[in-house]
N, C-alpha and C. Protein backbone atom coordinates (compact mmCIF):
# COMPACT_ATOMS: atom_id res chain seq x y z
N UNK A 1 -86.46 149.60 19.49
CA UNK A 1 -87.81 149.11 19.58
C UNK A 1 -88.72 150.26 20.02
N UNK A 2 -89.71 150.44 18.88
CA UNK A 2 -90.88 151.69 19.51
C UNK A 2 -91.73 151.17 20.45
N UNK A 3 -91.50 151.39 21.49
CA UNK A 3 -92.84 150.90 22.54
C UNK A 3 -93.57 151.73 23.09
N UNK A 4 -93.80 153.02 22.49
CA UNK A 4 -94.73 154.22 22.95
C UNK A 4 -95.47 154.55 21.49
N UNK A 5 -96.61 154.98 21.37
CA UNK A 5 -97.22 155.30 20.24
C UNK A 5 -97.82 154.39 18.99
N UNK A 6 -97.84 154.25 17.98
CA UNK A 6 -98.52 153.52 17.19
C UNK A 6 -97.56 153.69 15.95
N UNK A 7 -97.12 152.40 15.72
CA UNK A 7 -96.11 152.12 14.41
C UNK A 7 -96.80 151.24 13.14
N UNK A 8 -97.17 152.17 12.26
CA UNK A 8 -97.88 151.38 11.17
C UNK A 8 -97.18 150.98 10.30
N UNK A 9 -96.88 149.93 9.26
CA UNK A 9 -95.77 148.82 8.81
C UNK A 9 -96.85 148.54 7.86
N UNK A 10 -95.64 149.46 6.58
CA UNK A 10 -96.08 148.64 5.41
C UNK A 10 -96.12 147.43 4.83
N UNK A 11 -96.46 146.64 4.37
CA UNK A 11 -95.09 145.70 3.49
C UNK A 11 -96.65 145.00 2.24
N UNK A 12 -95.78 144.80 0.79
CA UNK A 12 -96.13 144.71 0.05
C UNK A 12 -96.12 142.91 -0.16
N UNK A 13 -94.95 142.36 0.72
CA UNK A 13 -94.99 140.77 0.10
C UNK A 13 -95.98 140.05 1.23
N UNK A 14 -96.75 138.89 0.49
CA UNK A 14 -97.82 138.56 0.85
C UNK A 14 -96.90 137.81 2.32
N UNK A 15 -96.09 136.72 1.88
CA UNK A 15 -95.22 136.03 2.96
C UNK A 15 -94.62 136.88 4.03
N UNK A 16 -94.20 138.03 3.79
CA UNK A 16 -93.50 138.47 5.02
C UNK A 16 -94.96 139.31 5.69
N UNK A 17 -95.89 139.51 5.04
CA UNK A 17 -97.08 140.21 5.89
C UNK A 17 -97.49 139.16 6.65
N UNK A 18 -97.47 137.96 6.59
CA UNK A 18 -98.21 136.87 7.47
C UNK A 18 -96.70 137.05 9.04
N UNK A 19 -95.34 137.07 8.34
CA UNK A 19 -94.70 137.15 9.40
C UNK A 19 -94.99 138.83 10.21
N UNK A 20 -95.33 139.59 9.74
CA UNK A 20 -95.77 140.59 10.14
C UNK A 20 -96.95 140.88 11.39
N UNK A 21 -97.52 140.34 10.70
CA UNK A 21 -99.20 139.80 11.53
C UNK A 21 -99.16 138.91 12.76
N UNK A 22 -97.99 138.14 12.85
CA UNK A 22 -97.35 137.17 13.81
C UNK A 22 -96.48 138.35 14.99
N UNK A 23 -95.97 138.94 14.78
CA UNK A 23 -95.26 139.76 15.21
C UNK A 23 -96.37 141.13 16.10
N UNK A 24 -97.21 141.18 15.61
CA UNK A 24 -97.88 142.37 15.75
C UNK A 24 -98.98 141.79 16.79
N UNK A 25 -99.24 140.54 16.77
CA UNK A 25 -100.03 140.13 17.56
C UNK A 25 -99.03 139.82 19.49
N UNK A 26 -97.51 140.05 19.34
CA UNK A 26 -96.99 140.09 20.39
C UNK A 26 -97.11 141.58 20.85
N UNK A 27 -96.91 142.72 19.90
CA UNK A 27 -96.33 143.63 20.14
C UNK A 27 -97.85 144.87 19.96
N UNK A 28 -99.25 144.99 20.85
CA UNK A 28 -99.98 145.75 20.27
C UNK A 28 -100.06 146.91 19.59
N UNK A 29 -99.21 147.59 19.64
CA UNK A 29 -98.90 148.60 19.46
C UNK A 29 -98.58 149.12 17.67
N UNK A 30 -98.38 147.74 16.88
CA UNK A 30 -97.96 147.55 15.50
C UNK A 30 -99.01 147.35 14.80
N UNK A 31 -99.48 148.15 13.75
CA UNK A 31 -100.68 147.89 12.79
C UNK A 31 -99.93 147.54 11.48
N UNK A 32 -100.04 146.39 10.96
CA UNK A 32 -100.18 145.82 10.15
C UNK A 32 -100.65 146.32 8.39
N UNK A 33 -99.79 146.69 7.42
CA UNK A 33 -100.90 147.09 6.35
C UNK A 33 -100.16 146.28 5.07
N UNK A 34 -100.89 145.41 4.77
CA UNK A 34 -100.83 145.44 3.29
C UNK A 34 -101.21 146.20 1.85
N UNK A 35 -100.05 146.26 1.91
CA UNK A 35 -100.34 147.55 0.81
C UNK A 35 -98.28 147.73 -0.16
N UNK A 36 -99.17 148.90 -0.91
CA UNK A 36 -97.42 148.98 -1.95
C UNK A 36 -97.07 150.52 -1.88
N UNK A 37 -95.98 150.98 -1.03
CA UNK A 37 -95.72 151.73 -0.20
C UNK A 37 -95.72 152.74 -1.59
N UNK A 38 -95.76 152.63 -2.76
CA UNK A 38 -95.41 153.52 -3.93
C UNK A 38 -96.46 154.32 -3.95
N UNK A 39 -97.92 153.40 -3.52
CA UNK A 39 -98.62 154.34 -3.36
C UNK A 39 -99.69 154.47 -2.23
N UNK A 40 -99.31 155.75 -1.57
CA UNK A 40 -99.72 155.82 -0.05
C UNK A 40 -101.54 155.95 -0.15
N UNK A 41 -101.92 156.77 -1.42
CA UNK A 41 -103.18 157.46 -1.85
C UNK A 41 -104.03 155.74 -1.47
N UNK A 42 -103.42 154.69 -1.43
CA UNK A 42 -103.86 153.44 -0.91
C UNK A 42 -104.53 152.97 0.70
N UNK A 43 -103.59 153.72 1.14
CA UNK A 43 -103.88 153.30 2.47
C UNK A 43 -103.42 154.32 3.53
N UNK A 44 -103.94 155.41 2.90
CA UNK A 44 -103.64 156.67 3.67
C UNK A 44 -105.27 156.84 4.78
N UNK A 45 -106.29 156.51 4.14
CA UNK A 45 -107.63 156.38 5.26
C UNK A 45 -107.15 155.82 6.23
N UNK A 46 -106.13 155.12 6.62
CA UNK A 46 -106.10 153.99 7.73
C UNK A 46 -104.92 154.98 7.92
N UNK A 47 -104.06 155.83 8.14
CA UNK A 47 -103.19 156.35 8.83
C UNK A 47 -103.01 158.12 8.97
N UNK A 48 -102.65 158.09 10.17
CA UNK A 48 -102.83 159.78 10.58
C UNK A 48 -101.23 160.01 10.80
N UNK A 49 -101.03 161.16 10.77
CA UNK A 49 -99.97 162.17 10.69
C UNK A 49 -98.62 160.82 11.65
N UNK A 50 -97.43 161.23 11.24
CA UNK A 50 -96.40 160.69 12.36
C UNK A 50 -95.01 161.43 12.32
N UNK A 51 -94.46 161.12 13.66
CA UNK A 51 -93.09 161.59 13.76
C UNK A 51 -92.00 161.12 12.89
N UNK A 52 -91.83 160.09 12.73
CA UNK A 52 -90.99 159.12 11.92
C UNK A 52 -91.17 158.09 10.41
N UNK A 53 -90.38 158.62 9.96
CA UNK A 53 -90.66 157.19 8.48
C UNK A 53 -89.40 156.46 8.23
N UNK A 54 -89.37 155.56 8.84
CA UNK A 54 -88.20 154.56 8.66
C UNK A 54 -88.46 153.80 7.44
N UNK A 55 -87.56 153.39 6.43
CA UNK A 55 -87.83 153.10 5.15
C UNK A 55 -86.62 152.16 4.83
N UNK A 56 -86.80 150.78 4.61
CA UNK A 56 -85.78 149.79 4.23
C UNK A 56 -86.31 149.06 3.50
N UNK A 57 -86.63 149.56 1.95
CA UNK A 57 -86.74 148.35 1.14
C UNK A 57 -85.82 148.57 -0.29
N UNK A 58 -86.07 147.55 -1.02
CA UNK A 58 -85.14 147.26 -2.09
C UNK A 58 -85.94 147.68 -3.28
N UNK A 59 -85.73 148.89 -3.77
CA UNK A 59 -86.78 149.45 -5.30
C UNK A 59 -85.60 150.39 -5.67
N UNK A 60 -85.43 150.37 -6.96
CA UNK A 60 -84.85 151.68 -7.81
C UNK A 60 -85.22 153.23 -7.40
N UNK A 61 -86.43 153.24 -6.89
CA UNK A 61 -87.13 154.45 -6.99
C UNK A 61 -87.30 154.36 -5.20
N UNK A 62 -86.46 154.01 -4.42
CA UNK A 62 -86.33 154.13 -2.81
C UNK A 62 -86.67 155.75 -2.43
N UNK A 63 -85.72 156.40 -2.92
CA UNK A 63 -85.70 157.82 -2.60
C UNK A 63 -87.28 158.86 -2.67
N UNK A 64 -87.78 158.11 -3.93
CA UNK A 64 -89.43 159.30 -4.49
C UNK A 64 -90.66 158.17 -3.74
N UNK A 65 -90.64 157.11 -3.31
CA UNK A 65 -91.23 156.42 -2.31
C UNK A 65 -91.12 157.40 -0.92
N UNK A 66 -89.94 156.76 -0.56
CA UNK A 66 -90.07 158.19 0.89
C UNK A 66 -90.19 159.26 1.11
N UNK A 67 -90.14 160.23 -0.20
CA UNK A 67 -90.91 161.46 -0.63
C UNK A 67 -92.40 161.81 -0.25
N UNK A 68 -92.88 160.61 -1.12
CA UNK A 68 -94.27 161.17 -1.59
C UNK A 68 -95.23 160.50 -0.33
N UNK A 69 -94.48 159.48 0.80
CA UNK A 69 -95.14 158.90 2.14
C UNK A 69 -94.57 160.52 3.00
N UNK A 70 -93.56 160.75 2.79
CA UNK A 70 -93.61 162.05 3.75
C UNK A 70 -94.33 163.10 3.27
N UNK A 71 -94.76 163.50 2.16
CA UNK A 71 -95.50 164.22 1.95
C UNK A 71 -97.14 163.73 2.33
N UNK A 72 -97.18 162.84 2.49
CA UNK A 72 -98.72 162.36 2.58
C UNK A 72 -99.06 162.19 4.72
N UNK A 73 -97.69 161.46 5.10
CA UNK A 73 -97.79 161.39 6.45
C UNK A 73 -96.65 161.94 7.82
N UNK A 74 -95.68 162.33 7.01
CA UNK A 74 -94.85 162.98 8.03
C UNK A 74 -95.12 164.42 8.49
N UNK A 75 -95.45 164.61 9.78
CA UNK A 75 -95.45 165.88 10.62
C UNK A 75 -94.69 166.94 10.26
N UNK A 76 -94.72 168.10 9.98
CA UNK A 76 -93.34 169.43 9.61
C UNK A 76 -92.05 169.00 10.56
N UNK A 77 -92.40 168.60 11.93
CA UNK A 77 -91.21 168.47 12.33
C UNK A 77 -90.88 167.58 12.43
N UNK A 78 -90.90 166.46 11.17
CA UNK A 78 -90.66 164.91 11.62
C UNK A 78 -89.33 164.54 10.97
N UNK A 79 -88.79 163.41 10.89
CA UNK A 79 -87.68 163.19 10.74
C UNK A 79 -87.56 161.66 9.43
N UNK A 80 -86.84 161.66 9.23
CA UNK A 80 -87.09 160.29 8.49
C UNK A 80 -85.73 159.23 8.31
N UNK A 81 -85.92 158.07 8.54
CA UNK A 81 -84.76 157.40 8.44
C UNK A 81 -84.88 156.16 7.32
N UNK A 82 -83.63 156.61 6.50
CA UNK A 82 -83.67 155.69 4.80
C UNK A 82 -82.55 154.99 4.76
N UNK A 83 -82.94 153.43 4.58
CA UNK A 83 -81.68 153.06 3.78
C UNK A 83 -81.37 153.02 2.32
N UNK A 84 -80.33 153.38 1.76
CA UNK A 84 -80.39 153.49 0.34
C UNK A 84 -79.67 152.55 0.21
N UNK A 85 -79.95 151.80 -0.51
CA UNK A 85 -79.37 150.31 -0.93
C UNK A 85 -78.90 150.34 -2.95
N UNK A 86 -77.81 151.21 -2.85
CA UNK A 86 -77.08 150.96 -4.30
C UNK A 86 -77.42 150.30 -4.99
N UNK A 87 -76.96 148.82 -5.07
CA UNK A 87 -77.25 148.01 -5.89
C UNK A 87 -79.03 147.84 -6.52
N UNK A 88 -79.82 148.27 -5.47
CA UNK A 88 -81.18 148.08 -5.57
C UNK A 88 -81.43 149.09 -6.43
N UNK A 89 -81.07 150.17 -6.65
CA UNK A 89 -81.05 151.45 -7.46
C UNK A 89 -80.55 150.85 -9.04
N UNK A 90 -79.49 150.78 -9.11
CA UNK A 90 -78.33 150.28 -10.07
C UNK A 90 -77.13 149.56 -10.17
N UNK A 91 -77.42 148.37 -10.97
CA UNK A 91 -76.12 147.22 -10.17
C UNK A 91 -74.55 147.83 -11.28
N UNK A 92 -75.09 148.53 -12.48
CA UNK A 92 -73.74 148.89 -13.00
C UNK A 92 -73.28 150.07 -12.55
N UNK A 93 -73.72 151.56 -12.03
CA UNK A 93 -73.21 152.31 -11.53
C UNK A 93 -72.62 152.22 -9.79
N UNK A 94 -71.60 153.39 -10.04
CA UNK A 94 -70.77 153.06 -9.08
C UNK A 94 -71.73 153.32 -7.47
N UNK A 95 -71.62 153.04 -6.27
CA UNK A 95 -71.75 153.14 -5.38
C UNK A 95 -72.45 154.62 -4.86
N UNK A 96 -71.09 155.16 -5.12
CA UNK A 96 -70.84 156.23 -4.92
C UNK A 96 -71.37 157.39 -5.36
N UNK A 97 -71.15 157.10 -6.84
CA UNK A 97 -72.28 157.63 -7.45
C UNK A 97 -74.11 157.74 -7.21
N UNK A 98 -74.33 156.96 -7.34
CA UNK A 98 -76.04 156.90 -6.90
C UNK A 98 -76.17 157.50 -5.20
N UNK A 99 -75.46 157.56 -4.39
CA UNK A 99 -75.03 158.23 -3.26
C UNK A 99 -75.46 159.55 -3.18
N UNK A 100 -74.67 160.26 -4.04
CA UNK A 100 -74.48 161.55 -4.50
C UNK A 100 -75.74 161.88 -4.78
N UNK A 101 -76.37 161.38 -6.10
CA UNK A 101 -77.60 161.64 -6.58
C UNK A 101 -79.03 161.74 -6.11
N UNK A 102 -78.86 160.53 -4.93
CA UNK A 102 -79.81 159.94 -4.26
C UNK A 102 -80.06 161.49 -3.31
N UNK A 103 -78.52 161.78 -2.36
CA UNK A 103 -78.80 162.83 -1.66
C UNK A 103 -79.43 164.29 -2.47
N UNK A 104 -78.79 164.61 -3.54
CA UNK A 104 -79.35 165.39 -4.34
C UNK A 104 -80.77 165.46 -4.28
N UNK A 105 -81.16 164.48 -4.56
CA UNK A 105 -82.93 164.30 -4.54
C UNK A 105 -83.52 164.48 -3.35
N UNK A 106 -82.70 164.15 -2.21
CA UNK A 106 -83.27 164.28 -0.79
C UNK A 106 -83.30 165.72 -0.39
N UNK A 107 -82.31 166.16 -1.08
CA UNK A 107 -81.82 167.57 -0.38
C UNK A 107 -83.07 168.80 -1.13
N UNK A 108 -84.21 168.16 -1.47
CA UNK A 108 -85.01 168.92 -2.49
C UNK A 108 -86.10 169.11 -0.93
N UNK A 109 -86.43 168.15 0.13
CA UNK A 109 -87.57 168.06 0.50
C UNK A 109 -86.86 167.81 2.18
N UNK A 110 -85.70 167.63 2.10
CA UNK A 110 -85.31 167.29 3.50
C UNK A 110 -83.91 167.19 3.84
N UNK A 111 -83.57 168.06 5.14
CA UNK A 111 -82.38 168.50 5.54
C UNK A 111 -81.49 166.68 6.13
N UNK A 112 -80.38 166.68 5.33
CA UNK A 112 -79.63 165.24 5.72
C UNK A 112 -78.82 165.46 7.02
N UNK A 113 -79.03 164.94 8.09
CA UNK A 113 -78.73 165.08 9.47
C UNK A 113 -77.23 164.24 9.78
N UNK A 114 -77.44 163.03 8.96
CA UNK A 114 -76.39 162.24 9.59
C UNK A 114 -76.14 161.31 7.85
N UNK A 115 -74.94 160.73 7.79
CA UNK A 115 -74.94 159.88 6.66
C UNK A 115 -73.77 158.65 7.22
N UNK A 116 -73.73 157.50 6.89
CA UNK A 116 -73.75 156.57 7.62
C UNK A 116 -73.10 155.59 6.44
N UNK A 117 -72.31 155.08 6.03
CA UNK A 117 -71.56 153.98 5.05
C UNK A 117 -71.63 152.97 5.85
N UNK A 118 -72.52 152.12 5.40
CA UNK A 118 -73.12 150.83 6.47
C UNK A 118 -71.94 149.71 5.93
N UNK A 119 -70.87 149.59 5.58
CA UNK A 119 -69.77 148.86 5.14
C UNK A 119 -69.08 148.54 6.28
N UNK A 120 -68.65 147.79 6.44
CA UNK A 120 -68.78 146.01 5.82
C UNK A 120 -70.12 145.39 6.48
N UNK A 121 -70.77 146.07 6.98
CA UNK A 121 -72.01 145.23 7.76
C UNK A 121 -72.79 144.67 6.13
N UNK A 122 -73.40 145.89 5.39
CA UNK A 122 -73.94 146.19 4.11
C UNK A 122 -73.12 146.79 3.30
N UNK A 123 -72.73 145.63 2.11
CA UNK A 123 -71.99 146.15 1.41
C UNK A 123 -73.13 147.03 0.43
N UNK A 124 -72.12 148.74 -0.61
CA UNK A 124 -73.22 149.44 -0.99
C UNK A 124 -74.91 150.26 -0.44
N UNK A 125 -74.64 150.29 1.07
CA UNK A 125 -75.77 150.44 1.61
C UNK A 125 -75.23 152.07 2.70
N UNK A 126 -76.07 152.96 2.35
CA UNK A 126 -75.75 154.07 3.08
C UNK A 126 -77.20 154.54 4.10
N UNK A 127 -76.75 154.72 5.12
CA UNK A 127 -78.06 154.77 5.97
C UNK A 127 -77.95 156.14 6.53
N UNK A 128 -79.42 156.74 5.95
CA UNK A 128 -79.44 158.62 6.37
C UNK A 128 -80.14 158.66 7.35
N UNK A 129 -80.23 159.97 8.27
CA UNK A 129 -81.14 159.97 9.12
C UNK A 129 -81.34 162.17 8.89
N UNK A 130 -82.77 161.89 8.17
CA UNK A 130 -83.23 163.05 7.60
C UNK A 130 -84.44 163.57 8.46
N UNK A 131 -84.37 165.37 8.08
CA UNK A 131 -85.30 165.97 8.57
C UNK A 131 -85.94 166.39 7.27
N UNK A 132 -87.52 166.81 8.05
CA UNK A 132 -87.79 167.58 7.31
C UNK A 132 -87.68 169.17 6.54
N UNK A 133 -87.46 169.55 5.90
CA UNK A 133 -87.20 170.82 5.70
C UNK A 133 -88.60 172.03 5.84
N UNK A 134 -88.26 172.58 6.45
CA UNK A 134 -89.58 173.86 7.29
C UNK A 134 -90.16 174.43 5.88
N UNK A 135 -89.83 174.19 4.85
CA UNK A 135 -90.54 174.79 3.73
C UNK A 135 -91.74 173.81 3.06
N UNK A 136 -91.56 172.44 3.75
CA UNK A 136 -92.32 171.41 3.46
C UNK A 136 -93.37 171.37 4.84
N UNK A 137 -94.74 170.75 4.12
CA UNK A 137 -96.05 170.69 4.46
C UNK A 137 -96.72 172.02 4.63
């Protein structure tokens, strides 16, 4: 639980933003945005630089989403934490595969710190915890 600083929270579905808004009204510290995280050039006026981009949603294109938000709002020395959810990528390739690839793509913009096979909790679900790479911003 972040309870120091200001945690801004995307989310694109209309229903879970109302549970969002419920939540945020316990916790001041949580700003609220509706918006579609694909594209930040949206709702980047409403947010300034941060340490962290925690990223758990279900899109094919998970990996160039948390790209192009760290390029728009993560600090040089910030860090980022992704779940990559396989199946959400591709339900006929293997696991393992999209794994591989996924890191490939990461390893373009940010150093992989930790890698994490969230099995049996999440089946197909690998959880990274990435830096940024000093050649970025």
């Amino acid at each position: 639980m972040a309870t120091e600083g200001v945690v801004y929270c995307i989310e694109f579905s209309k229903k879970a933003y109302l549970g969002l808004l419920e939540n945020s009204r316990k916790r001041n510290n949580l700003i609220p945005i509706l918006g579609n995280a694909s594209n930040p050039e949206e709702y980047s006026p409403l947010l300034e630089e941060v340490d962290i981009i925690y990223q758990d949603i279900a899109q094919p294109n998970q990996t160039e989403i948390l790209t192009i938000n760290a390029e728009y709002f993560l600090k040089k020395e910030g860090h980022a934490l992704l779940a990559v959810k396989a199946r959400s990528i591709d339900v006929a390739e293997r696991p393992e595969t999209i794994f591989r690839r996924e890191k490939r793509k990461l390893r373009k913009v940010f150093q992989i710190e930790q890698s994490i096979d969230l099995s049996p909790y999440e089946k197909d679900h690998l959880f990274l915890s990435l830096s940024l790479k000093s050649s970025h911003h």
